[in-house]
Protein backbone atom coordinates (compact mmCIF):
# COMPACT_ATOMS: atom_id res chain seq x y z
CA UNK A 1 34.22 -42.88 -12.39
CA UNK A 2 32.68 -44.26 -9.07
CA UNK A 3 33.39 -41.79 -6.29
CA UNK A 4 32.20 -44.59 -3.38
CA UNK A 5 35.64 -46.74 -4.05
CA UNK A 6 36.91 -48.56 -0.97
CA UNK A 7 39.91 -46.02 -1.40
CA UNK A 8 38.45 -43.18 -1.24
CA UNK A 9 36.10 -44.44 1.86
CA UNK A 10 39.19 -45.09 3.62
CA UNK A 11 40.72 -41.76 2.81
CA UNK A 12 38.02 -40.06 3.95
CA UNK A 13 37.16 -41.98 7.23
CA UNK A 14 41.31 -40.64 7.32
CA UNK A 15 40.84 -37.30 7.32
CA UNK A 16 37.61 -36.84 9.25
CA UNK A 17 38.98 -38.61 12.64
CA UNK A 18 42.37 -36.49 11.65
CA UNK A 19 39.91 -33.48 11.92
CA UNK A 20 37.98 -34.67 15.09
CA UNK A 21 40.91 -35.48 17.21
CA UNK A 22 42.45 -31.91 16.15
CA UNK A 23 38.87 -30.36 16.97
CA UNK A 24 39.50 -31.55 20.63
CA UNK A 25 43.26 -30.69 21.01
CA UNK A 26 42.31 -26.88 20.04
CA UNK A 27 39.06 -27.07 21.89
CA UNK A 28 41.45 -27.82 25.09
CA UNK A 29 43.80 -25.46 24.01
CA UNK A 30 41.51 -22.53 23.65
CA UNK A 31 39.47 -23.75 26.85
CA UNK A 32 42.82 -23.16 29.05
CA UNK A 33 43.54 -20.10 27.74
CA UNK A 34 39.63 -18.61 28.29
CA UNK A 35 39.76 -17.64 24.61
CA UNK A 36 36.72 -18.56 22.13
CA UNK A 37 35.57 -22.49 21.68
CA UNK A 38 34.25 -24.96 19.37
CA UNK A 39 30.66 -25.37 20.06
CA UNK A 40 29.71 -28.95 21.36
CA UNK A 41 27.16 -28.97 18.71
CA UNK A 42 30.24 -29.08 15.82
CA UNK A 43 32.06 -31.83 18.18
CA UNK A 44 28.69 -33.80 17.97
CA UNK A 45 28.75 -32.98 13.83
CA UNK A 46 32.26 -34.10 13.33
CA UNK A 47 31.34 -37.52 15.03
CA UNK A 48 28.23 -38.00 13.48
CA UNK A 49 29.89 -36.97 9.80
CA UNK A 50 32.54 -40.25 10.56
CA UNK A 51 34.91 -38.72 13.13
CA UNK A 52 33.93 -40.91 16.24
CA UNK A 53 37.90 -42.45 16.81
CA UNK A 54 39.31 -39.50 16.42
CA UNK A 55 37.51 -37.55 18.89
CA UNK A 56 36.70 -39.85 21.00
CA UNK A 57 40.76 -40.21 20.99
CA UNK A 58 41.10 -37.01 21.58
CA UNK A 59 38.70 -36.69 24.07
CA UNK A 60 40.36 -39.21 26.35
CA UNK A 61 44.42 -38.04 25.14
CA UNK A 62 44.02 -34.91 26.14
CA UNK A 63 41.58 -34.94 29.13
CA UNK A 64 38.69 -33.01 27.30
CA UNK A 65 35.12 -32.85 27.56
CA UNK A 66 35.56 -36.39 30.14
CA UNK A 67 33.66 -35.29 33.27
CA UNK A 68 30.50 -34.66 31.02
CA UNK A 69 27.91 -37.64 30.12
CA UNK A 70 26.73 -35.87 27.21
CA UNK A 71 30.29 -36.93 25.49
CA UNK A 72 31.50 -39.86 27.19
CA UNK A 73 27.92 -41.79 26.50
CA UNK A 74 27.26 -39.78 23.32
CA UNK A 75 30.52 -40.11 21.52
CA UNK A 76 31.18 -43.99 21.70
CA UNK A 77 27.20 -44.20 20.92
CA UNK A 78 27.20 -42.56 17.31
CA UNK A 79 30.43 -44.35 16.74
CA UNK A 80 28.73 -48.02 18.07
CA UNK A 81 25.76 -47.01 15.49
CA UNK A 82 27.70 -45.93 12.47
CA UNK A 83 29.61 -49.73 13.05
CA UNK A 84 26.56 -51.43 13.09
CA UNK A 85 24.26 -49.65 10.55
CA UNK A 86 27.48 -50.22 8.30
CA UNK A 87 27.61 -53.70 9.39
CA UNK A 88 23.72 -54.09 8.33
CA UNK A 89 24.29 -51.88 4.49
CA UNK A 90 27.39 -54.64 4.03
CA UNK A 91 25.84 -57.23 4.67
CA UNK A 92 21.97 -57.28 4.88
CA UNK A 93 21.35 -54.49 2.25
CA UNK A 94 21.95 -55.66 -1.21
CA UNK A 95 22.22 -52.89 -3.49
């Protein structure tokens, strides 16, 4: 059974932006209320692990984290890479 199907890519690219725009809604949730936050370091992980639409979605729906560089060049910039190294494994990298 082959566990890289284009199915199961799909599902998980799914779930992982589901998870990263969520991350940012109770980031912003828990930053109004003062109470304990996600780390940036696990908002960095989540994009870098596939999650770059969803939390760069959520980053812009619900105002959060936009007034620092560190997300609004760092965000789009793992997503941008992800594209194009998967771009270059399609296409240039014959397995």
């Amino acid at each position: 059974m082959e566990i890289f199907t284009i199915k199961n890519v799909i599902l998980y690219l799914l779930v992982i932006n589901i998870i990263g725009f969520l991350a940012m809604l109770i980031d912003k949730k828990k930053a109004q209320k003062g109470a304990w936050r996600i780390p940036e370091k696990t908002l960095f992980i989540i994009t870098l692990l596939g999650g770059g639409i969803g939390t760069i979605a959520g980053m812009y729906m619900f105002r959060h984290k936009t007034k620092k560089l560190i997300f609004t060049i760092g965000f789009p910039t793992i997503l941008i890479s992800e594209i194009v190294l998967a771009v270059y494994f399609k296409f240039f990298f014959k397995w």
